[in-house]
PDB file of N, CA and C in Angstrom:
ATOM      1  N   UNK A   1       0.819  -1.205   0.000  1.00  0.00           N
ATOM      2  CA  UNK A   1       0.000   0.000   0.000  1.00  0.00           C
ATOM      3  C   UNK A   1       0.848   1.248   0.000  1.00  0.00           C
ATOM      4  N   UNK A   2       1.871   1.068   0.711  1.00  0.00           N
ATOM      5  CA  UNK A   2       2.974   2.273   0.956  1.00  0.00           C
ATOM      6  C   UNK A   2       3.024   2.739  -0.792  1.00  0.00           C
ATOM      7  N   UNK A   3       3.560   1.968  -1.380  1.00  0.00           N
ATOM      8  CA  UNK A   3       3.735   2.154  -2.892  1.00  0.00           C
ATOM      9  C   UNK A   3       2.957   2.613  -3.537  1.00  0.00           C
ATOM     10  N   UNK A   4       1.715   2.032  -3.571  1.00  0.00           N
ATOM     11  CA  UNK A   4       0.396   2.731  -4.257  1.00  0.00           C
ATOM     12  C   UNK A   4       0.330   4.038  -3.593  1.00  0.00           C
ATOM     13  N   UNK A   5       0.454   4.275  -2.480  1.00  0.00           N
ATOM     14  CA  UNK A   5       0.120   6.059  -1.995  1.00  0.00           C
ATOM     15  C   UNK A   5       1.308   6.697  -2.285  1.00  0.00           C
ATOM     16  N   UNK A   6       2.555   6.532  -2.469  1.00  0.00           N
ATOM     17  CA  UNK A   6       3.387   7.066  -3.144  1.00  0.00           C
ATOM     18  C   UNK A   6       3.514   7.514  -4.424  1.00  0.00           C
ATOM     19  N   UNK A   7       2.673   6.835  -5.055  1.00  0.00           N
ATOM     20  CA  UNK A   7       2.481   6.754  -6.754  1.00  0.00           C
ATOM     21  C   UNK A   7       1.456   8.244  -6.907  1.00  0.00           C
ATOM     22  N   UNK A   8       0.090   7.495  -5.624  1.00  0.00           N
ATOM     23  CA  UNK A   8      -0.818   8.807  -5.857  1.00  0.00           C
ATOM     24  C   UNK A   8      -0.144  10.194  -5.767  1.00  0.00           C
ATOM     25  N   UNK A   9       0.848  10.656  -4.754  1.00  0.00           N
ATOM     26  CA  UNK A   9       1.023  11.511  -4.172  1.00  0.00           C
ATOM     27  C   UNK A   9       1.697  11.960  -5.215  1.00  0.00           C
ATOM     28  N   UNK A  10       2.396  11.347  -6.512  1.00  0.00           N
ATOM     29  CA  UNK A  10       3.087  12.028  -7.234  1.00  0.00           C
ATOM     30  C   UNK A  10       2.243  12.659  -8.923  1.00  0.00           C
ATOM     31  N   UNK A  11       1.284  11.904  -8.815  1.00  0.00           N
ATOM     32  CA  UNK A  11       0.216  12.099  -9.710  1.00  0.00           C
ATOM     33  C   UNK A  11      -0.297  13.240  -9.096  1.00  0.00           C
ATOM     34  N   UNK A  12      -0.683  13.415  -7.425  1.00  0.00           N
ATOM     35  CA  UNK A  12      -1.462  14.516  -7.135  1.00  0.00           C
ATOM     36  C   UNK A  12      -0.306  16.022  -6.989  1.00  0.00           C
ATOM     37  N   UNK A  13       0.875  15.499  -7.371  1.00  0.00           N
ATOM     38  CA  UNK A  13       1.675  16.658  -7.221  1.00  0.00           C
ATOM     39  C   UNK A  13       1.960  17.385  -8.350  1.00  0.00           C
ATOM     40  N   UNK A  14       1.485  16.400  -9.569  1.00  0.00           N
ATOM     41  CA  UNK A  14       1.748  16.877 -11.188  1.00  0.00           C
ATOM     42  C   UNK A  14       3.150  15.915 -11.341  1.00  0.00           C
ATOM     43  N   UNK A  15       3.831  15.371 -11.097  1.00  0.00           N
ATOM     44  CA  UNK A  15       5.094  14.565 -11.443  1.00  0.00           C
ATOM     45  C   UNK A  15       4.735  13.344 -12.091  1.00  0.00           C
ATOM     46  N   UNK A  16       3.770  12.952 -12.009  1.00  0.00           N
ATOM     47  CA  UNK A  16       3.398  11.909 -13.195  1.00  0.00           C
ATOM     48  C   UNK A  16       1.821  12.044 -13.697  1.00  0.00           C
ATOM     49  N   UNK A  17       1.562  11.444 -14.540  1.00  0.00           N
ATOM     50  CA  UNK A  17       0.394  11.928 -15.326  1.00  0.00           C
ATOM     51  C   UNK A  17      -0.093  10.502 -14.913  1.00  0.00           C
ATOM     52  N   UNK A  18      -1.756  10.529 -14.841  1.00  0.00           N
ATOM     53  CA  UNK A  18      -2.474   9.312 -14.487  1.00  0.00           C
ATOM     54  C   UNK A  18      -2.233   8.225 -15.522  1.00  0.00           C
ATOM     55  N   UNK A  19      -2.165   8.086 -16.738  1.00  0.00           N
ATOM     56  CA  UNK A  19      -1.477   7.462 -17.684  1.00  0.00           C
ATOM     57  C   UNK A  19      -0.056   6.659 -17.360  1.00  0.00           C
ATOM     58  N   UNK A  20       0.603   7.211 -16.811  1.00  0.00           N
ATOM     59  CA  UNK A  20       2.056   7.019 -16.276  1.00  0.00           C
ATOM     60  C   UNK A  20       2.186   6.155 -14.991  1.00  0.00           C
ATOM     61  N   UNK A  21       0.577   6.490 -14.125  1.00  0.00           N
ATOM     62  CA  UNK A  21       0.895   5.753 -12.806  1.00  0.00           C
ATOM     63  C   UNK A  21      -0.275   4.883 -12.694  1.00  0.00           C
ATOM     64  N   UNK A  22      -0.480   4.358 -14.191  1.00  0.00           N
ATOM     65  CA  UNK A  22      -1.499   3.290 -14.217  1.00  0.00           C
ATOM     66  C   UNK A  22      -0.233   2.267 -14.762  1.00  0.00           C
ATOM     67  N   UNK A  23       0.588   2.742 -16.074  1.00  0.00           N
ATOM     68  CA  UNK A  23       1.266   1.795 -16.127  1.00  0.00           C
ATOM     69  C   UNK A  23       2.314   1.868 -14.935  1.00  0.00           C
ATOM     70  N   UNK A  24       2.773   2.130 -13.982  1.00  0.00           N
ATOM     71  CA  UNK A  24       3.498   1.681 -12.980  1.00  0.00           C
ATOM     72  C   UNK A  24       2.875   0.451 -12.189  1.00  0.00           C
ATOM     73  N   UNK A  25       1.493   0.765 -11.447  1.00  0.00           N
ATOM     74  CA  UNK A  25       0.624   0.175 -10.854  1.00  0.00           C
ATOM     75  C   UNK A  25       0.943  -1.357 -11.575  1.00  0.00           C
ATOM     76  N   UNK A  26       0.536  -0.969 -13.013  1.00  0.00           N
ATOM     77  CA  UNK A  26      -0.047  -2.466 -13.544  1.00  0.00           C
ATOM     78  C   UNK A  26       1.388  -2.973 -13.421  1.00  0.00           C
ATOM     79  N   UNK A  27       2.584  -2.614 -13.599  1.00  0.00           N
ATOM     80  CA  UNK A  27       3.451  -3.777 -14.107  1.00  0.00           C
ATOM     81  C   UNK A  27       4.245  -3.730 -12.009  1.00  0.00           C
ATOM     82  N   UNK A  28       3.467  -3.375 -11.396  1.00  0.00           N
ATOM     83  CA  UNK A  28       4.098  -3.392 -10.205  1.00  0.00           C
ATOM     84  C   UNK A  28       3.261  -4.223  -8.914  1.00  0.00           C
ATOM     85  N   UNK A  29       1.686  -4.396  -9.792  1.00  0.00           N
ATOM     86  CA  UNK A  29       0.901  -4.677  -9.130  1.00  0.00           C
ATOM     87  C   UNK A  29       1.125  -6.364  -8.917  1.00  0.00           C
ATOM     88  N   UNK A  30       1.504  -7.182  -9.056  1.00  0.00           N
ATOM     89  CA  UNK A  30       1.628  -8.656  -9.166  1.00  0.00           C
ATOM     90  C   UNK A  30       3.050  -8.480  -8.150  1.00  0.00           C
ATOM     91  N   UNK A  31       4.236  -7.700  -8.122  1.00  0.00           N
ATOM     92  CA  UNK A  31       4.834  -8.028  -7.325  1.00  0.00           C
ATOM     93  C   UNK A  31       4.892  -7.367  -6.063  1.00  0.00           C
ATOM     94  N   UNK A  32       3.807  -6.226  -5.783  1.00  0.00           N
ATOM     95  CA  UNK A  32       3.437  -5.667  -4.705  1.00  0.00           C
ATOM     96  C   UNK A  32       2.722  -6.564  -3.749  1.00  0.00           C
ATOM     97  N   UNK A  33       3.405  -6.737  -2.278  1.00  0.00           N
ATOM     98  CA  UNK A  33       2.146  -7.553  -1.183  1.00  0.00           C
ATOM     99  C   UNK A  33       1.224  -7.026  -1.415  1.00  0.00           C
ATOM    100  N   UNK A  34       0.875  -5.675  -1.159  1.00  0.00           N
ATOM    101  CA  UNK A  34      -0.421  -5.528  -0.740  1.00  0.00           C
ATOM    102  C   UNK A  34      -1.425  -5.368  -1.386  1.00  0.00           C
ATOM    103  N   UNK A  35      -1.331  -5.303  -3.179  1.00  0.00           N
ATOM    104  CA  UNK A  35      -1.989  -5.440  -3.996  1.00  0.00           C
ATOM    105  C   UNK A  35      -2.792  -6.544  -3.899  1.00  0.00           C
ATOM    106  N   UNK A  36      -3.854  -6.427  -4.325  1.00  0.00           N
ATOM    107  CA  UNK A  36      -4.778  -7.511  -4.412  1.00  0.00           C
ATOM    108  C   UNK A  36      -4.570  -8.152  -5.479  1.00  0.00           C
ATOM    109  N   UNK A  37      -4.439  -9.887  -5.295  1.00  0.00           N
ATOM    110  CA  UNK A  37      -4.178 -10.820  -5.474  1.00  0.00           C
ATOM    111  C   UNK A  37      -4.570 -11.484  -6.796  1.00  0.00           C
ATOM    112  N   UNK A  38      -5.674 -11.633  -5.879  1.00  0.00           N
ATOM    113  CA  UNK A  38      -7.440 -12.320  -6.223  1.00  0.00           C
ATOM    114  C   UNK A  38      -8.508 -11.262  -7.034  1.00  0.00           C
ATOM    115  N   UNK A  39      -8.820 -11.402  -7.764  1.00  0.00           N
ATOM    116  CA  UNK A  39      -9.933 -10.728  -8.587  1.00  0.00           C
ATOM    117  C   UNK A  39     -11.224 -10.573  -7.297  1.00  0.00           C
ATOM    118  N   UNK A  40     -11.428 -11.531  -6.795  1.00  0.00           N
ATOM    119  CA  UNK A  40     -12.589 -11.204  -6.009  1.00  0.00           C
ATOM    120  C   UNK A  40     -12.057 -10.662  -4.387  1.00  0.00           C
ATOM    121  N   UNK A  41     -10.562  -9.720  -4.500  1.00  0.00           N
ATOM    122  CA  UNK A  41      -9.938  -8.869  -3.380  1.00  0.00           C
ATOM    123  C   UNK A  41     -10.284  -7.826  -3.820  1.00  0.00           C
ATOM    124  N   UNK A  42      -9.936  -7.055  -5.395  1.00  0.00           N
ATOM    125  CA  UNK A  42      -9.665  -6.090  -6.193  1.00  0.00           C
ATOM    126  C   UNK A  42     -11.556  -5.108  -5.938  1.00  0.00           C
ATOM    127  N   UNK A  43     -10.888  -3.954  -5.774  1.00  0.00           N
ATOM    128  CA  UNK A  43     -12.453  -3.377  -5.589  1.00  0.00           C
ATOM    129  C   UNK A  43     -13.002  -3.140  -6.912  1.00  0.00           C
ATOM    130  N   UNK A  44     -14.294  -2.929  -6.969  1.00  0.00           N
ATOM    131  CA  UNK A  44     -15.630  -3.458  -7.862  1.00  0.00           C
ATOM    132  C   UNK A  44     -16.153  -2.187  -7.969  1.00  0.00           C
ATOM    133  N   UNK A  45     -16.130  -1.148  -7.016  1.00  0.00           N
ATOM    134  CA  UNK A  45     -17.093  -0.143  -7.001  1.00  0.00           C
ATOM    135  C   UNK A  45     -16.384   1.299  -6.488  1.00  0.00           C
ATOM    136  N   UNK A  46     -16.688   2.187  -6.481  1.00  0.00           N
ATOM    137  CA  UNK A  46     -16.744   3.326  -6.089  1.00  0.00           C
ATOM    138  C   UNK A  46     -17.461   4.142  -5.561  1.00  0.00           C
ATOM    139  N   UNK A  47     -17.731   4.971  -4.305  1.00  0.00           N
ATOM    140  CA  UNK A  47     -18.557   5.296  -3.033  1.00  0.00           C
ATOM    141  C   UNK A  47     -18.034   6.672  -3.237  1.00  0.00           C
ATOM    142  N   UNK A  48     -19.070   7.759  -3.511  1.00  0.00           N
ATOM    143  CA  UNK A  48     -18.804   8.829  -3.119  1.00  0.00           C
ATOM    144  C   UNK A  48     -20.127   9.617  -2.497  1.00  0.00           C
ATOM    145  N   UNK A  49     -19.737   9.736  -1.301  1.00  0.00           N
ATOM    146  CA  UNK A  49     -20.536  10.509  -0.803  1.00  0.00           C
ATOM    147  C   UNK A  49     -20.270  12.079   0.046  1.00  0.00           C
ATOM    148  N   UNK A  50     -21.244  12.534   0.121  1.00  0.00           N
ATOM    149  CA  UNK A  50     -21.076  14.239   0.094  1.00  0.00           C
ATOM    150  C   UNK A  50     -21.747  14.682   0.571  1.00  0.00           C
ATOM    151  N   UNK A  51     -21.418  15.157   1.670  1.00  0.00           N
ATOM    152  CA  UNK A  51     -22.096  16.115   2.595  1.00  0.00           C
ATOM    153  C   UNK A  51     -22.003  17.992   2.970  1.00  0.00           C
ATOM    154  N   UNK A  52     -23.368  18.749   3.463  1.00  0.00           N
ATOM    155  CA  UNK A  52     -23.709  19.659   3.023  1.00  0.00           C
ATOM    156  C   UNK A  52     -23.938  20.137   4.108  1.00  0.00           C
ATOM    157  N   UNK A  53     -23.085  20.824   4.800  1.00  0.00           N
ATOM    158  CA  UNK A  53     -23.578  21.034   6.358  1.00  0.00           C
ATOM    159  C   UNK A  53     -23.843  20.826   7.291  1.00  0.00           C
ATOM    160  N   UNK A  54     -22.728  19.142   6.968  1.00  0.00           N
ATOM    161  CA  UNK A  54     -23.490  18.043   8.204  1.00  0.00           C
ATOM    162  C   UNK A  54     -24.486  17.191   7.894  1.00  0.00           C
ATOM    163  N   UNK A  55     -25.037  17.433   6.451  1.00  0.00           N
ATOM    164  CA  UNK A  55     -26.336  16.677   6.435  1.00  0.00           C
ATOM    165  C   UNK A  55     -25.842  15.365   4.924  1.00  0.00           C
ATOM    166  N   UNK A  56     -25.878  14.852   4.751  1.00  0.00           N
ATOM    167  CA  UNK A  56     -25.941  13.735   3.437  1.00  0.00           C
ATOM    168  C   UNK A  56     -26.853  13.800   2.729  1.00  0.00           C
ATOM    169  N   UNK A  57     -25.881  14.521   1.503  1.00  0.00           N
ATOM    170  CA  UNK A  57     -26.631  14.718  -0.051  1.00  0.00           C
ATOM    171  C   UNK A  57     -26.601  13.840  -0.992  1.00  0.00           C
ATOM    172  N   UNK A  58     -25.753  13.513  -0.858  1.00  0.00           N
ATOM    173  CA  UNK A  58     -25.276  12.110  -2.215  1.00  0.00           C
ATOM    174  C   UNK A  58     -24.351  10.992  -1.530  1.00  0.00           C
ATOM    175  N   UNK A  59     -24.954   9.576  -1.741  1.00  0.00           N
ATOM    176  CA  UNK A  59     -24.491   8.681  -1.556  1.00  0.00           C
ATOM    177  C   UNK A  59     -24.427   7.789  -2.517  1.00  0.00           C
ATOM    178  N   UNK A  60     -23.421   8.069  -3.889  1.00  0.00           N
ATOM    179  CA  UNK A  60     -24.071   6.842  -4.514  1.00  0.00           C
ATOM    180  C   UNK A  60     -22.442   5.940  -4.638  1.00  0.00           C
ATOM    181  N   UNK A  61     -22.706   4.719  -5.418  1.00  0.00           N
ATOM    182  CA  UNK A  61     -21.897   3.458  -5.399  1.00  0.00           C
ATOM    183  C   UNK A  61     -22.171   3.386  -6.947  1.00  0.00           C
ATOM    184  N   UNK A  62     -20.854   3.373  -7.357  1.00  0.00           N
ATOM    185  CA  UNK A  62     -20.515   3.425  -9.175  1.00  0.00           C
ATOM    186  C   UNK A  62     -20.045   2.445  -9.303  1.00  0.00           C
ATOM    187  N   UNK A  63     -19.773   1.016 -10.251  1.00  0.00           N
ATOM    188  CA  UNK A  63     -19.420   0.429 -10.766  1.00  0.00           C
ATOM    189  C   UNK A  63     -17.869   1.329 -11.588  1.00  0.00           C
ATOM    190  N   UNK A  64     -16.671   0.225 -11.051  1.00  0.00           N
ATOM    191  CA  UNK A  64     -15.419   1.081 -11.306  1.00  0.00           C
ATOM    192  C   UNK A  64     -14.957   1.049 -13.105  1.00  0.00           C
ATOM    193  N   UNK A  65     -15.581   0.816 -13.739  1.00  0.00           N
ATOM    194  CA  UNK A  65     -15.717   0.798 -15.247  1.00  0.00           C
ATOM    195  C   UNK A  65     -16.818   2.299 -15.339  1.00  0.00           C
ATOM    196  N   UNK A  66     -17.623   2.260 -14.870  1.00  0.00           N
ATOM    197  CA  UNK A  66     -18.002   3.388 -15.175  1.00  0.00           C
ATOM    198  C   UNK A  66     -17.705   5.061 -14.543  1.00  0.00           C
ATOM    199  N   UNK A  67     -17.299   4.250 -12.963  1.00  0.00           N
ATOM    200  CA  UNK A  67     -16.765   5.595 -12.192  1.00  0.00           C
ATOM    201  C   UNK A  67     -15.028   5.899 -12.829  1.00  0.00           C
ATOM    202  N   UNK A  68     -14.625   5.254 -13.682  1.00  0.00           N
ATOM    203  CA  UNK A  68     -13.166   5.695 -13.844  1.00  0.00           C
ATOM    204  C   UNK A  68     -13.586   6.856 -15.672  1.00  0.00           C
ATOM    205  N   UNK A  69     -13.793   6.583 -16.283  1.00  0.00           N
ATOM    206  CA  UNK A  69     -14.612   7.276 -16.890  1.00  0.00           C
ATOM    207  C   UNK A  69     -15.606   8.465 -16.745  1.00  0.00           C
ATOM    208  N   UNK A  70     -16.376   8.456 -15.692  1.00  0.00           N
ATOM    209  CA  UNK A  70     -16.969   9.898 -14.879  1.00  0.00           C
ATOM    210  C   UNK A  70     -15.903  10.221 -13.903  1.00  0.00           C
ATOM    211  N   UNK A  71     -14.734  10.056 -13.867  1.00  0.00           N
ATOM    212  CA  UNK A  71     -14.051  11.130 -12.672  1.00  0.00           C
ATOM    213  C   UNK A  71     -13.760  11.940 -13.584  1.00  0.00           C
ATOM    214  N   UNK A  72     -13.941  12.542 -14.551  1.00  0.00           N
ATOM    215  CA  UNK A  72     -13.230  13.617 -15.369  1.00  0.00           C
ATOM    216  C   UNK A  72     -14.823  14.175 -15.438  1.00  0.00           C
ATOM    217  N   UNK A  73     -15.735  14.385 -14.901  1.00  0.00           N
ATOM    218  CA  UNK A  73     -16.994  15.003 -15.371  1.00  0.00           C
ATOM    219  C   UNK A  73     -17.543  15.644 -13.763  1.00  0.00           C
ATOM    220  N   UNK A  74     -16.465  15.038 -12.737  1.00  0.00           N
ATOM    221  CA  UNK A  74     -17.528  15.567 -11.396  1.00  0.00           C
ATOM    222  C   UNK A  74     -17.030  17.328 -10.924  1.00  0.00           C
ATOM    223  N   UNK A  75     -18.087  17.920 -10.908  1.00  0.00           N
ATOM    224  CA  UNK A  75     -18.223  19.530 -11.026  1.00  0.00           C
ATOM    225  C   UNK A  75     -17.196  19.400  -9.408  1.00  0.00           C
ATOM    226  N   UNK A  76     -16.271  20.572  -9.819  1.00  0.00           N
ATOM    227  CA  UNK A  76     -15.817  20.687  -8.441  1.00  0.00           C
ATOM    228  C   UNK A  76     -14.565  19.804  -7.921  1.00  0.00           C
ATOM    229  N   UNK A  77     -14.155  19.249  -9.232  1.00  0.00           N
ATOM    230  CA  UNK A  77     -13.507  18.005  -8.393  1.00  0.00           C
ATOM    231  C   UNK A  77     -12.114  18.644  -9.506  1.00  0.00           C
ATOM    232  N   UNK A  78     -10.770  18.861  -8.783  1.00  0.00           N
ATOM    233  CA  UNK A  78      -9.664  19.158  -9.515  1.00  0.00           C
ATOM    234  C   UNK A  78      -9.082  18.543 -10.318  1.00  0.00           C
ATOM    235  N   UNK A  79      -8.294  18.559 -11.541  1.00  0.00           N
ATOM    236  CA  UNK A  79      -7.664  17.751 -12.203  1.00  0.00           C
ATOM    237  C   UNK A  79      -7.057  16.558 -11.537  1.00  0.00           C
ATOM    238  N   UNK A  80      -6.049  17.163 -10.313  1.00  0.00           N
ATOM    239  CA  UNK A  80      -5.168  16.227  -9.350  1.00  0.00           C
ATOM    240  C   UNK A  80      -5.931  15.569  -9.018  1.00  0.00           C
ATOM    241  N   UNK A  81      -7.221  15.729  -8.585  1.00  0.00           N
ATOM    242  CA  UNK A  81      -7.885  14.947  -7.479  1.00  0.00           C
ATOM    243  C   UNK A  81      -8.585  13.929  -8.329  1.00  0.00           C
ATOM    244  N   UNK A  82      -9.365  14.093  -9.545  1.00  0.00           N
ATOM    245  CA  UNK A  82      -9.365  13.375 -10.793  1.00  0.00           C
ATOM    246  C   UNK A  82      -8.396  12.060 -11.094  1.00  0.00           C
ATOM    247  N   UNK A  83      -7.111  12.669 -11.209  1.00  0.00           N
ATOM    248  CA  UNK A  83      -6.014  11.844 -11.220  1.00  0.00           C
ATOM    249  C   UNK A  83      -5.687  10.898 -10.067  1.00  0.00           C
ATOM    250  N   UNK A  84      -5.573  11.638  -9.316  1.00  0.00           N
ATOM    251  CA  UNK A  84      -5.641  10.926  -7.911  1.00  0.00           C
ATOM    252  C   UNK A  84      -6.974   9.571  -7.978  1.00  0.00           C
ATOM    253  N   UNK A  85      -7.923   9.713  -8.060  1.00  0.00           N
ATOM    254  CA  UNK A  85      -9.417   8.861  -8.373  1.00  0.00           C
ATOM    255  C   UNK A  85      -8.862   7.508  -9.388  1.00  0.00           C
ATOM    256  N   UNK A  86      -8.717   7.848 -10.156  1.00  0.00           N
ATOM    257  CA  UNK A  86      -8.379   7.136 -11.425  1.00  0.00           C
ATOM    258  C   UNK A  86      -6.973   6.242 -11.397  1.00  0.00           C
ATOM    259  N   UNK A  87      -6.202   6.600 -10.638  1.00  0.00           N
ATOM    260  CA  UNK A  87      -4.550   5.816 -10.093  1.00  0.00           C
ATOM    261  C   UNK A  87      -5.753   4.910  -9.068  1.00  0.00           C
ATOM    262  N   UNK A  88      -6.100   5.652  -7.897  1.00  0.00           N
ATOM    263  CA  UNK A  88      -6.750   4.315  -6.875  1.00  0.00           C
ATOM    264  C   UNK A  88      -7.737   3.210  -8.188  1.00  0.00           C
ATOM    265  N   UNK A  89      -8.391   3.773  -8.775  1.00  0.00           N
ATOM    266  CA  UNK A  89      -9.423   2.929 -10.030  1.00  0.00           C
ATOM    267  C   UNK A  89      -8.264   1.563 -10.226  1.00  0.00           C
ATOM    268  N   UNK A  90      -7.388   2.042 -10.950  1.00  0.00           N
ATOM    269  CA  UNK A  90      -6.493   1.333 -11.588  1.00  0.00           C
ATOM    270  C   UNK A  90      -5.607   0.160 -10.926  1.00  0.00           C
ATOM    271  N   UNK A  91      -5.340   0.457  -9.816  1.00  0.00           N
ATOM    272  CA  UNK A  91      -4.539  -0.470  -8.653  1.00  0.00           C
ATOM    273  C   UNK A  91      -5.370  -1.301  -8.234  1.00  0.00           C
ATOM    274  N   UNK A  92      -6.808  -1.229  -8.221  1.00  0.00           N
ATOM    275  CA  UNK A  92      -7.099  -2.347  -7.688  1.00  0.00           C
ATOM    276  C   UNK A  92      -7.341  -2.715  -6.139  1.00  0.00           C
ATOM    277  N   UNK A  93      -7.112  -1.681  -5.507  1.00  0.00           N
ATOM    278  CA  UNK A  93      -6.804  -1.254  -4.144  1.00  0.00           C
ATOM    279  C   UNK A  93      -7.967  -0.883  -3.239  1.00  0.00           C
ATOM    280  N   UNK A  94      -8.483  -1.537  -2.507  1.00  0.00           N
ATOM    281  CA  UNK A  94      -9.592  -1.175  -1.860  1.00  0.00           C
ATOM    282  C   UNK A  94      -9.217   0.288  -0.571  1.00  0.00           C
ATOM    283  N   UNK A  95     -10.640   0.962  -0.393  1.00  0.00           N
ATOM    284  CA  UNK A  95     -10.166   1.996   0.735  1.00  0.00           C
ATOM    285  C   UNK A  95     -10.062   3.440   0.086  1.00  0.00           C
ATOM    286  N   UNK A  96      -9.848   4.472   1.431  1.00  0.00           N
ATOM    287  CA  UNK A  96     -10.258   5.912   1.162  1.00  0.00           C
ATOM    288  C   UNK A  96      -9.187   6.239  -0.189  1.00  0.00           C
ATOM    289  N   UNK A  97      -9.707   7.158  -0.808  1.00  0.00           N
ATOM    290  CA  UNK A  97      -9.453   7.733  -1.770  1.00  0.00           C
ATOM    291  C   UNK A  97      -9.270   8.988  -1.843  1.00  0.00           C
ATOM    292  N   UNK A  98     -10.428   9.322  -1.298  1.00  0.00           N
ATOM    293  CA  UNK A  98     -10.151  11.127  -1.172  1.00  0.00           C
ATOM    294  C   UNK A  98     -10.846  11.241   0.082  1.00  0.00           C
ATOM    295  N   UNK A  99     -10.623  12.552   0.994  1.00  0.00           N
ATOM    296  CA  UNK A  99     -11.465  13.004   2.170  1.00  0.00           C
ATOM    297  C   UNK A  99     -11.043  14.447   2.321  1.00  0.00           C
ATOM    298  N   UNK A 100     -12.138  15.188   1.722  1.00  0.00           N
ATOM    299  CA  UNK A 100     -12.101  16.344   1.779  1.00  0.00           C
ATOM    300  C   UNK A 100     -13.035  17.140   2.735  1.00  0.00           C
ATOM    301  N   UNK A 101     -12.657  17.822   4.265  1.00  0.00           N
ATOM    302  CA  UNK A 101     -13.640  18.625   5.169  1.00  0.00           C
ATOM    303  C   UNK A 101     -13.279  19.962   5.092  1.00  0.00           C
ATOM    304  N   UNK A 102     -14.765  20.313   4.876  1.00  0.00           N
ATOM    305  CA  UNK A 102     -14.632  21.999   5.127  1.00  0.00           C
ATOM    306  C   UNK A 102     -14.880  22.136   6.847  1.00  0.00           C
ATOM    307  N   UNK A 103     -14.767  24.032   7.362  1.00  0.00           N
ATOM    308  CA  UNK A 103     -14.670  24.199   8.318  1.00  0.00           C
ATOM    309  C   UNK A 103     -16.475  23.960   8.416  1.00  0.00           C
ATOM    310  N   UNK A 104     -17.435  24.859   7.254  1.00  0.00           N
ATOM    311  CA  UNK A 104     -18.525  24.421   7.509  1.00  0.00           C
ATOM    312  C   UNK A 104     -19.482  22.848   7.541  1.00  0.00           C
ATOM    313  N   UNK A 105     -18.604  21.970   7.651  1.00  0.00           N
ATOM    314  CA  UNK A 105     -19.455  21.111   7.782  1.00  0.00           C
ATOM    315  C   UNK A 105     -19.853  20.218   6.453  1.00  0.00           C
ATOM    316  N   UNK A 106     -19.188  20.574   5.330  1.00  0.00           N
ATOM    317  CA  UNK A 106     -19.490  20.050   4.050  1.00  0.00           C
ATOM    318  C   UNK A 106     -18.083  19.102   4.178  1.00  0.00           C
ATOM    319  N   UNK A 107     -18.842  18.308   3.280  1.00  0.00           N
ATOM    320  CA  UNK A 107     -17.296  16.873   3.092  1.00  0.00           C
ATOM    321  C   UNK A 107     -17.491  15.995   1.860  1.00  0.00           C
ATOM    322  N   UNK A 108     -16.393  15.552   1.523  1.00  0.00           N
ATOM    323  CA  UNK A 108     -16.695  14.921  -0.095  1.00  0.00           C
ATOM    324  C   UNK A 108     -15.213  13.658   0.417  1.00  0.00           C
ATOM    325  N   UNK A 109     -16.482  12.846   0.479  1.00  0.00           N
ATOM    326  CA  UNK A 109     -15.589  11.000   0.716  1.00  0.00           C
ATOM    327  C   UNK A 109     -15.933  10.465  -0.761  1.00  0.00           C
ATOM    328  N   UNK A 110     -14.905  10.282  -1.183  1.00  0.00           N
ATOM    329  CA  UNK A 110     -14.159   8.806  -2.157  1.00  0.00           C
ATOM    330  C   UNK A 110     -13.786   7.356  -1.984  1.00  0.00           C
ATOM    331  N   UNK A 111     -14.104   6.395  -1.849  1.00  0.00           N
ATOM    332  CA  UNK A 111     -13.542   5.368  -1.441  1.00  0.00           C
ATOM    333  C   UNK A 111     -13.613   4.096  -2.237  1.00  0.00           C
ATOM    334  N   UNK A 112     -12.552   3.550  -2.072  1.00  0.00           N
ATOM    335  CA  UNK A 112     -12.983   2.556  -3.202  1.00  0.00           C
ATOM    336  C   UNK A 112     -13.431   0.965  -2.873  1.00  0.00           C
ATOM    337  N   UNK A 113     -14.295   0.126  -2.781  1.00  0.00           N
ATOM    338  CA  UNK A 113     -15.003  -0.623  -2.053  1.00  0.00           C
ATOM    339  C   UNK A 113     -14.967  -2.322  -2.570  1.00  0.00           C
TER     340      UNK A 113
END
């Protein structure tokens, strides 16, 4: 896992392009422990939910064929953080993705499931 968040952090810094740290992932992913293994380890879905003052506005669960494809369409959401989305898509890697809190009470969870 250390590796995979290293990868993100350089995608979210602009030092590699999501293109670049998909092929790392893939040809790194078979000899990484903590990569998932097993097809039925590898996450399936994508969870983003978003909150508005404390309250829960959106909860939905994307199929990761279609959520890697809509991360380039969600209003509000940065290139990096885009990139960032799409490296976790690609690894195979279950778990948080993004966690973004405001001071008011709004929050935007990513996770991959």
């Amino acid at each position: 896992m250390a590796d995979v968040e290293k990868i993100l952090r350089l995608v979210a810094e602009g030092a590699l392009t999501a293109e670049e740290a998909d092929e790392i992932l893939a040809a790194t992913r078979d000899s990484t422990a903590d990569a998932p293994t097993d097809k039925a380890e590898r996450a399936r879905h994508l969870r983003i939910e978003v909150s508005d003052a404390g309250k829960r506005v959106v909860n939905l669960r994307v199929p990761l064929n279609i959520a890697n494809w809509a991360s380039g369409f969600l209003p509000g959401l940065s290139d990096q953080d885009a990139d960032r989305i799409r490296g976790a898509i690609a690894s195979g890697v279950r778990g948080t993705i993004l966690d973004i809190d405001d001071d008011d009470g709004s929050r935007v969870l990513i996770t991959s499931e």
